[in-house]
Protein backbone atom coordinates (compact mmCIF):
# COMPACT_ATOMS: atom_id res chain seq x y z
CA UNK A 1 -331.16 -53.34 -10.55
CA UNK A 2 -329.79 -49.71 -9.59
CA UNK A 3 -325.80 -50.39 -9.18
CA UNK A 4 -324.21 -48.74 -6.17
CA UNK A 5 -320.13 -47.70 -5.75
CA UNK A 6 -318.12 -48.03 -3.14
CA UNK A 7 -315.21 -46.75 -1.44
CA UNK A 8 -312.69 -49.31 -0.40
CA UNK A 9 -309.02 -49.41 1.45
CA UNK A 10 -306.68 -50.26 -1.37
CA UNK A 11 -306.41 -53.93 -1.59
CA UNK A 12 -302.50 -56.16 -1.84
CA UNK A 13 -301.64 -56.07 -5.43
CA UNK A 14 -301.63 -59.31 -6.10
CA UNK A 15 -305.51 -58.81 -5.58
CA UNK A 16 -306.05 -55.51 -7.43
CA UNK A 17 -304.14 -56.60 -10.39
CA UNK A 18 -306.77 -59.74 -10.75
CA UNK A 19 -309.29 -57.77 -10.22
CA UNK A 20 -308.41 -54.99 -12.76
CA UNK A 21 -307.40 -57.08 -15.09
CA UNK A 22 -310.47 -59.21 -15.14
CA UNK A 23 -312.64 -55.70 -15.97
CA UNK A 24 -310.32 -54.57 -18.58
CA UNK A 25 -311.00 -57.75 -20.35
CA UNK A 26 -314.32 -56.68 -20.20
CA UNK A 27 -314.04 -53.07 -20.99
CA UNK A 28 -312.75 -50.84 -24.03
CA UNK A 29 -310.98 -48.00 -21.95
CA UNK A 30 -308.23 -45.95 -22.72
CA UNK A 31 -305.12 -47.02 -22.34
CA UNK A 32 -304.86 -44.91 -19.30
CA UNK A 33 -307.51 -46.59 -17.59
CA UNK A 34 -305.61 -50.28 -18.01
CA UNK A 35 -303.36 -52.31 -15.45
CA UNK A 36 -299.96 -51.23 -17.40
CA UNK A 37 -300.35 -48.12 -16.76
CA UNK A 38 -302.44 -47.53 -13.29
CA UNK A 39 -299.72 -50.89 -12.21
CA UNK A 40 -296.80 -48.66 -12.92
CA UNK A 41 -298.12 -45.92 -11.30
CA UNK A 42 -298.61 -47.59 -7.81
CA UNK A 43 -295.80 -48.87 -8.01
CA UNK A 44 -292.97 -46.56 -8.81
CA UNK A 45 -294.73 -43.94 -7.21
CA UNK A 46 -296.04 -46.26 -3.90
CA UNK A 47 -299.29 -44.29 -3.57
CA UNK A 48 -302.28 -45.60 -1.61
CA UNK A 49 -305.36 -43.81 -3.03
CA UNK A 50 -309.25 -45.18 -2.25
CA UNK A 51 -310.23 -48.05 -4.15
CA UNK A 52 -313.63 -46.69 -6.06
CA UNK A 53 -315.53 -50.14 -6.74
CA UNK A 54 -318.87 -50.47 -8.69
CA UNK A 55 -320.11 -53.88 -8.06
CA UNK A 56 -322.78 -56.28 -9.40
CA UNK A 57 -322.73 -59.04 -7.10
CA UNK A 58 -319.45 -60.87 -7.07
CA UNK A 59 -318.46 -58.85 -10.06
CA UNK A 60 -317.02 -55.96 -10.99
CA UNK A 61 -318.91 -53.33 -13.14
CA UNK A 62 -316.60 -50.54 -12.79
CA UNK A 63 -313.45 -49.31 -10.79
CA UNK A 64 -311.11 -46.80 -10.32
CA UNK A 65 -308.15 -44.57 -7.93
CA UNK A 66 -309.55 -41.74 -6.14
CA UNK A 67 -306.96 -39.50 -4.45
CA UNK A 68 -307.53 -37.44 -1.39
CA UNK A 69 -305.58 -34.52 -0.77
CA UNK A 70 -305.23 -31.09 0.56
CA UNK A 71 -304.49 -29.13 -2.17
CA UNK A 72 -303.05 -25.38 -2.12
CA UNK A 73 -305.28 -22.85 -2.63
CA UNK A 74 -305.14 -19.19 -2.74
CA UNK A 75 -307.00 -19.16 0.69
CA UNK A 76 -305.29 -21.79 2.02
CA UNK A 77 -305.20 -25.81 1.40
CA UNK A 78 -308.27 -27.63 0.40
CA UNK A 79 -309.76 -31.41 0.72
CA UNK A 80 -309.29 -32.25 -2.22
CA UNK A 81 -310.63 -35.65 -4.93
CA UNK A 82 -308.70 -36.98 -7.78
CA UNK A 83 -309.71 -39.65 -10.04
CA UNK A 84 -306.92 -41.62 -11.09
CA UNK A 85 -304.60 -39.37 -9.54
CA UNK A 86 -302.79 -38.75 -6.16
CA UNK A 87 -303.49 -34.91 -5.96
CA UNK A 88 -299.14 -33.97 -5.23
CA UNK A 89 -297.64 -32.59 -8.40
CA UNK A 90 -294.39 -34.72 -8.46
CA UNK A 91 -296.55 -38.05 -8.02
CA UNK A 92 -298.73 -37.13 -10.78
CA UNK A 93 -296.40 -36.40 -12.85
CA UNK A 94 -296.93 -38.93 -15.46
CA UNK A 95 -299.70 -37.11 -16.68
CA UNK A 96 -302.63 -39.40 -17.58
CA UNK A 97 -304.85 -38.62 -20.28
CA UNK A 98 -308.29 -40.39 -21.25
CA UNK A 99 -309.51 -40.46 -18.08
CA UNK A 100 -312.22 -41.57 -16.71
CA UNK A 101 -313.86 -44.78 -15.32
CA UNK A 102 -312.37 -48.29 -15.84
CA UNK A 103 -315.86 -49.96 -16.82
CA UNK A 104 -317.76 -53.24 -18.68
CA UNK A 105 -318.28 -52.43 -21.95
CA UNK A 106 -322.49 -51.94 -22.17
CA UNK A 107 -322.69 -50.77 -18.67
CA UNK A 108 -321.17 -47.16 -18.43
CA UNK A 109 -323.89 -44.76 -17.79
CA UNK A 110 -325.44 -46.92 -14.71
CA UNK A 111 -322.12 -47.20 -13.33
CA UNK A 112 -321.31 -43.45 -13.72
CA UNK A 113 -324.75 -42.85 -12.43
CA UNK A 114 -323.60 -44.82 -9.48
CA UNK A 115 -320.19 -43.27 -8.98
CA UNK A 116 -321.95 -39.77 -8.47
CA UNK A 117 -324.58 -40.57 -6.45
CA UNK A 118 -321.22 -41.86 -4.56
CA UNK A 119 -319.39 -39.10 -4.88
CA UNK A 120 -321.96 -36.50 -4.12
CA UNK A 121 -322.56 -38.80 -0.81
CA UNK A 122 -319.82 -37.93 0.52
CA UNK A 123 -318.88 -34.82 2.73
CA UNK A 124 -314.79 -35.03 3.10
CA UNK A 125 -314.16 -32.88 -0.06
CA UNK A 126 -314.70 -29.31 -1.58
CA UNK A 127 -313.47 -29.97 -5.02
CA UNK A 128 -313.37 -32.75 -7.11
CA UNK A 129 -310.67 -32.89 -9.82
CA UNK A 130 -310.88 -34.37 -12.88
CA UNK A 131 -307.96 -34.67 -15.29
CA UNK A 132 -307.81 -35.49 -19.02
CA UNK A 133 -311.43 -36.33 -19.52
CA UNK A 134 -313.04 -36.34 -22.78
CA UNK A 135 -315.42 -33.38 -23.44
CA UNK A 136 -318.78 -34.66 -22.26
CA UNK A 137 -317.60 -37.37 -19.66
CA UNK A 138 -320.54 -38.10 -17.83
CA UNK A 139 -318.56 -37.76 -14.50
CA UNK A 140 -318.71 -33.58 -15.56
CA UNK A 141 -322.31 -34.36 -14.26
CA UNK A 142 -321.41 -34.32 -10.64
CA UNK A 143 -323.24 -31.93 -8.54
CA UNK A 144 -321.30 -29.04 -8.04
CA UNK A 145 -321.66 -25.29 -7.17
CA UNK A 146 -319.21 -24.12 -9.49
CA UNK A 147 -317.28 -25.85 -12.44
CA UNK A 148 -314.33 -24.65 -14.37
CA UNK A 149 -312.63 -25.80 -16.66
CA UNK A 150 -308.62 -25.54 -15.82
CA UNK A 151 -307.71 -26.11 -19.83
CA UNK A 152 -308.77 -27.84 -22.93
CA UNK A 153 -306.08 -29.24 -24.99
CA UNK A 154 -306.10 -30.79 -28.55
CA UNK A 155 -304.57 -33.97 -29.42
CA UNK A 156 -302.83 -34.23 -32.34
CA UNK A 157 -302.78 -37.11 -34.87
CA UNK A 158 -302.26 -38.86 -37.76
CA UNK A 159 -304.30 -41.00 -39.52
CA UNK A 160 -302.43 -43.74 -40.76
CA UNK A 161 -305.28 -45.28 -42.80
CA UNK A 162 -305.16 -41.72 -44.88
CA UNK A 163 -301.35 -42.36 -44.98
CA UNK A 164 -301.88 -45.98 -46.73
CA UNK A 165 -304.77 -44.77 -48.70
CA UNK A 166 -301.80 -41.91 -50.32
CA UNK A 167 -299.63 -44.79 -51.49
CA UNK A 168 -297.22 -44.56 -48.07
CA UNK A 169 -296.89 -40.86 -48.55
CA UNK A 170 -297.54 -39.15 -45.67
CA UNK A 171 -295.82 -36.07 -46.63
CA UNK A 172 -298.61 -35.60 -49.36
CA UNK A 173 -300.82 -35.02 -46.05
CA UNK A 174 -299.19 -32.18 -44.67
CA UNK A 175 -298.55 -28.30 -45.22
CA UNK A 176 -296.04 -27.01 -47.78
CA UNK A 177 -294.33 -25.65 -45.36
CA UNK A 178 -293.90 -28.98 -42.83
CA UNK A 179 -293.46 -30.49 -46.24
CA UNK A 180 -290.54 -28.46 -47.02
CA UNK A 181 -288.47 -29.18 -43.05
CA UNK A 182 -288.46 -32.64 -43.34
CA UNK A 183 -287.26 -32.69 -46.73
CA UNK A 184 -284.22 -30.49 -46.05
CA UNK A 185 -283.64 -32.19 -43.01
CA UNK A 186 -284.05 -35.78 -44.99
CA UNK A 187 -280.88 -34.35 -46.71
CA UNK A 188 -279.03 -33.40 -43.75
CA UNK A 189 -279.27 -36.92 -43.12
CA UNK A 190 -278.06 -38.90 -46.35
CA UNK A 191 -281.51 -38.41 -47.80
CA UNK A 192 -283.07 -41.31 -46.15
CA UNK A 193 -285.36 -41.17 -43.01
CA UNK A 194 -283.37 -42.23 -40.24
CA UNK A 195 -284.00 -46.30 -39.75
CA UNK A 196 -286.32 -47.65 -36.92
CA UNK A 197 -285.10 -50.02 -34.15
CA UNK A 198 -287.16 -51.44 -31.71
CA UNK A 199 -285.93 -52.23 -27.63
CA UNK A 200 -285.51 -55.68 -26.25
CA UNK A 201 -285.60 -55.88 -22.79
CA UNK A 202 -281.49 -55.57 -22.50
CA UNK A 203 -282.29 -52.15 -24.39
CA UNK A 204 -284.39 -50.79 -21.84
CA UNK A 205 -281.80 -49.27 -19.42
CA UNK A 206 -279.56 -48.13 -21.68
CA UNK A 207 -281.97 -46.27 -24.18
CA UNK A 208 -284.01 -44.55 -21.19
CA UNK A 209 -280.40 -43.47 -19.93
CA UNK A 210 -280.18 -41.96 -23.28
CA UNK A 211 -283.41 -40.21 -23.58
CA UNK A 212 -282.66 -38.36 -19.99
CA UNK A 213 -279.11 -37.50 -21.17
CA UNK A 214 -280.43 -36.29 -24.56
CA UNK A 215 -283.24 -34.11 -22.43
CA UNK A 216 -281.10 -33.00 -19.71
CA UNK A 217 -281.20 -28.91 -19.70
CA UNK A 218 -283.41 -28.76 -22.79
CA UNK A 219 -287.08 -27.74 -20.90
CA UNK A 220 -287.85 -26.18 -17.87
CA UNK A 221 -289.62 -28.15 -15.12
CA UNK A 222 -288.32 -31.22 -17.06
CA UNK A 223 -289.91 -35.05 -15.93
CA UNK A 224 -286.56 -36.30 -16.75
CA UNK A 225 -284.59 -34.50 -14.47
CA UNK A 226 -287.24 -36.37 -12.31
CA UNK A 227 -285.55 -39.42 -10.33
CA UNK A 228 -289.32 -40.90 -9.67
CA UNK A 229 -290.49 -40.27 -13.38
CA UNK A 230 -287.23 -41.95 -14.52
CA UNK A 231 -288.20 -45.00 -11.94
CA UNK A 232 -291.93 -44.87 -13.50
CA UNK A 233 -290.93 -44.88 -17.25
CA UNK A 234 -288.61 -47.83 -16.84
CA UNK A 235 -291.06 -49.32 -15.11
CA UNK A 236 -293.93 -49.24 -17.74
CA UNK A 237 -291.43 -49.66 -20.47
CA UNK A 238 -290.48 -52.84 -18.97
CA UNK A 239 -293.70 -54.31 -17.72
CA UNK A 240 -295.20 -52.79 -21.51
CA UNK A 241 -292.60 -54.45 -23.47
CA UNK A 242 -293.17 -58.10 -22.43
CA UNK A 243 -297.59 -57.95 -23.86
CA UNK A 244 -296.69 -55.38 -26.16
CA UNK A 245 -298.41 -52.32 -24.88
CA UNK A 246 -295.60 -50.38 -24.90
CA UNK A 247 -292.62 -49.69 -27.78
CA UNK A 248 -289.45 -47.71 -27.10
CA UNK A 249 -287.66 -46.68 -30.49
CA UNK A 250 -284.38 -45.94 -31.35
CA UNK A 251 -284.00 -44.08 -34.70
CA UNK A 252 -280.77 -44.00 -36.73
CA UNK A 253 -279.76 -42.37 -39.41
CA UNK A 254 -276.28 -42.43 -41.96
CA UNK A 255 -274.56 -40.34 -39.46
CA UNK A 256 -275.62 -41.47 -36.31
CA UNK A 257 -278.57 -41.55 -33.72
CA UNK A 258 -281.17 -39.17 -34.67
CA UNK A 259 -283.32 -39.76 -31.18
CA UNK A 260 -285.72 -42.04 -29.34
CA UNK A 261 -289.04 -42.61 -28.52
CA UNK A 262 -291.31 -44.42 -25.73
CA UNK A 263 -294.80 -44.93 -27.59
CA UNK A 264 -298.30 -46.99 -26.06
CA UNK A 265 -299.48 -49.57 -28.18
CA UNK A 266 -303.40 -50.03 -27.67
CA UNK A 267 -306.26 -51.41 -29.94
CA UNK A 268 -304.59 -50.32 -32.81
CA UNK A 269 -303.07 -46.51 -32.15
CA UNK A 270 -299.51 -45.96 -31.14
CA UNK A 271 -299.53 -43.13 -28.67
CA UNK A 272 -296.44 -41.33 -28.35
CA UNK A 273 -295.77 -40.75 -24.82
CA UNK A 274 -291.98 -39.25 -24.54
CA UNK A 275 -289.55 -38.52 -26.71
CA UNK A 276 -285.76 -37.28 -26.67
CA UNK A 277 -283.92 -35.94 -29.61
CA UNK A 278 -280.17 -35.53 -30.84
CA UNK A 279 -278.93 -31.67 -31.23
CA UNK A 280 -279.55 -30.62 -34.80
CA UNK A 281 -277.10 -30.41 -36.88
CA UNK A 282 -278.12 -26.78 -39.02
CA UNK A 283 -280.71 -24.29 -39.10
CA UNK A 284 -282.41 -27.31 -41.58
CA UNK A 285 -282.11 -30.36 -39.63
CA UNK A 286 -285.13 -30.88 -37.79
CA UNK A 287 -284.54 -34.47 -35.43
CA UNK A 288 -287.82 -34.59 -34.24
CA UNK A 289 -289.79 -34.24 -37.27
CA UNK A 290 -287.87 -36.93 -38.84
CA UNK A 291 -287.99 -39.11 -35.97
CA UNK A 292 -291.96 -38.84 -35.88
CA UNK A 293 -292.24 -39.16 -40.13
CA UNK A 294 -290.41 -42.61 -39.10
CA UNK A 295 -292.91 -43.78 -37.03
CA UNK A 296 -295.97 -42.83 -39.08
CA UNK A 297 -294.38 -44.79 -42.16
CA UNK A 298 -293.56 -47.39 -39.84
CA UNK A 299 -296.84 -47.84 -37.82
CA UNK A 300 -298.68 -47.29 -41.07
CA UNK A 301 -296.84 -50.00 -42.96
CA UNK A 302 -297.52 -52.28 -39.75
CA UNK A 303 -301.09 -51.66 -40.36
CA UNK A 304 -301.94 -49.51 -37.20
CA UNK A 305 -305.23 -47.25 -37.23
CA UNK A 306 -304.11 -43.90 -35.70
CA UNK A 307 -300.43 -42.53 -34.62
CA UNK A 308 -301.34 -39.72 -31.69
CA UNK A 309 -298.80 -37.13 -30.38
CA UNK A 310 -301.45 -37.30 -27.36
CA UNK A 311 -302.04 -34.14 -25.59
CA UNK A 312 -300.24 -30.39 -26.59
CA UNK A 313 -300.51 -27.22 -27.94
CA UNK A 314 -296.81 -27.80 -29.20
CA UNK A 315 -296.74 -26.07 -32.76
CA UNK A 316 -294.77 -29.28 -33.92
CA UNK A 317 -297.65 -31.32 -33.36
CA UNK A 318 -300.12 -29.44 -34.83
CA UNK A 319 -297.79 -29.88 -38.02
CA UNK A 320 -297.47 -33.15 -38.04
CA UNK A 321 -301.47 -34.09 -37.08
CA UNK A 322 -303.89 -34.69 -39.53
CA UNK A 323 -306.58 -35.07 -37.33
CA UNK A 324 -307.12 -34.17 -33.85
CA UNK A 325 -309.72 -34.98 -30.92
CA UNK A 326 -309.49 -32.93 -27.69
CA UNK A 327 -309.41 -33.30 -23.88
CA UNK A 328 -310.36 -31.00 -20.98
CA UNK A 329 -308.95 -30.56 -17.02
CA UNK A 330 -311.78 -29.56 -15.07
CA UNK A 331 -311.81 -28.62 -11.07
CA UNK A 332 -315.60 -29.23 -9.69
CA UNK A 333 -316.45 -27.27 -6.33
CA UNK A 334 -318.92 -27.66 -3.94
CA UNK A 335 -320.27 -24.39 -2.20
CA UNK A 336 -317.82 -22.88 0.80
CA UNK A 337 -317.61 -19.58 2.14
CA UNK A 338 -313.88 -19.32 1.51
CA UNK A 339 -313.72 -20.52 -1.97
CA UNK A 340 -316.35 -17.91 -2.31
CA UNK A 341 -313.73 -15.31 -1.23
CA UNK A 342 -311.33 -16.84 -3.21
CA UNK A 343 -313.41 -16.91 -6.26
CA UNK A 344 -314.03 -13.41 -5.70
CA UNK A 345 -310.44 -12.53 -4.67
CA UNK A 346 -309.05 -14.18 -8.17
CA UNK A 347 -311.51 -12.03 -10.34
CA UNK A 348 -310.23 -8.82 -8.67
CA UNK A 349 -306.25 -10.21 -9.32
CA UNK A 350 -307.23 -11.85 -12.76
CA UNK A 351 -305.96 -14.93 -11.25
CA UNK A 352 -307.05 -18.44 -13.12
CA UNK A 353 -307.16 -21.20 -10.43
CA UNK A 354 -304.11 -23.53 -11.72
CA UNK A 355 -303.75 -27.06 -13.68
């Protein structure tokens, strides 16, 4: 039987949850895609996107958020679809990654098939974004009159099975020169990695209080100077906490805190979602490095399968990865005369339309 999707008003939570959870016992999507995280995100941000609902009788097949926006263009603002997302840059802050389609493992390509045929159905939009998607999502299939991708990022990881299979030594993995930082900066700190503690749910507060002071001033356009991203991580770190989905670290070392980290915990890969770090000490102390070589030896020895950095160009990353996959933000638009002229306009200016 051909599946169909439909668009629905949001229902109470108390429904949505049961619903969502039901599927993702049924499904093997990204943690992303689960009630932890989409929960959190309704609630500290108190968003109200569409309800996308593929349905096989009484029963779910697949769901997800779509946003509807006007989004700015260079031509003006533009009715806009986001999957997962609300479309307003402070509420989407959070910055999901493996995106895609909440969906019953066995069924995903007649429920995608469904979704576009829903999608393309519908005439309130001109472009369709879709955020953190795995290169060759089948939801890149969507009708469209132009498609462009907005950037492609690598994630970097490590594979702890490697790490095991080296004896523990994870620095035998790595380039002589990333070799040769944390080593100094292993001495900076009594020649020890700096010791891993793990929040209880009295912890939570004070350690995310932490990580903003320890960030405050050190980025630009930094999510913890964010009041609502503050709100959001301690609300995922506390809902995460109590099933286990979510770890927030607090590494030590002889002298001292060293810095913290808030980490996903899902089907056997710790993802590490933010992080905060103490002010080095010298030109050779390197916090973050060491902070990160404690959690691989630590996830490793706890038998996990993969330790991501999740998506980043960040050079650190890249040094500390032994493996990578990738991940791609792509804008789909339907024909219009003035994203024509836009299209047209940002070719003469050398313009890229923007994340």
């Amino acid at each position: 039987m051909t599946l169909r999707a439909h668009f629905l008003p949001l229902p109470d939570r108390t429904t949505l949850e049961a619903r969502w959870r039901a599927l993702e016992a049924r499904s093997e999507a990204s943690f992303f895609l689960g009630w932890t995280w989409i929960g959190a995100w309704l609630d500290a941000y108190d968003v109200r996107p569409e309800l996308l609902a593929v349905i096989d009788g009484d029963q779910d097949v697949a769901l997800a958020l779509v946003g509807h926006a006007m989004t700015p263009r260079l031509l003006g603002r533009t009715a806009t679809l986001c999957l997962n997302q609300a479309g307003h840059g402070v509420v989407d802050r959070p910055f999901i990654e493996y995106n895609g389609l909440l969906t019953q493992t066995g069924r995903e390509a007649p429920a995608a098939q469904a979704v576009l045929s829903a999608l393309a159905a519908r005439r309130d939009w001109r472009v369709m974004h879709l955020a953190g998607v795995a290169p060759g999502s089948a939801l890149l299939d969507l009708p469209a009159h132009r498609r462009t991708k907005l950037d492609d990022s690598p994630v970097y990881q490590v594979d702890l099975e490697a790490v095991r299979a080296a004896g523990g030594d994870y620095l035998s993995l790595l380039s002589a020169n990333t070799r040769g930082q944390i080593r100094r900066a292993v001495r900076e700190h009594g020649n020890a990695l700096p010791a891993v503690t793990r929040a209880a749910r009295a912890d939570i507060g004070p350690w995310l209080d932490e990580m903003h002071r320890l960030n405050r001033g050190r980025h630009a356009d930094n999510a913890w100077d964010d009041d609502a991203f503050r709100h959001f991580a301690a609300v995922i770190a506390g809902r995460g906490l109590e099933g286990g989905e979510v770890e927030l670290l607090r590494f030590t070392g002889a002298d001292g805190p060293v810095g913290l980290l808030l980490n996903f915990i899902h089907r056997g890969v710790a993802l590490n979602y933010q992080s905060a770090f103490a002010a080095p000490r010298s030109a050779k102390d390197k916090p973050g490095l060491l902070c990160h070589a404690a959690a691989v030896g630590d996830y490793a020895a706890r038998g996990f399968r993969l330790y991501s950095l999740l998506a980043g160009k960040d050079r650190y990353k890249q040094s500390l990865a032994t493996c990578e996959e990738r991940l791609e933000w792509w804008a789909l638009e339907r024909f219009s005369p003035r994203l024509e002229a836009e299209a047209a306009l940002r070719r003469l200016l050398k313009r890229p339309i923007s994340a």
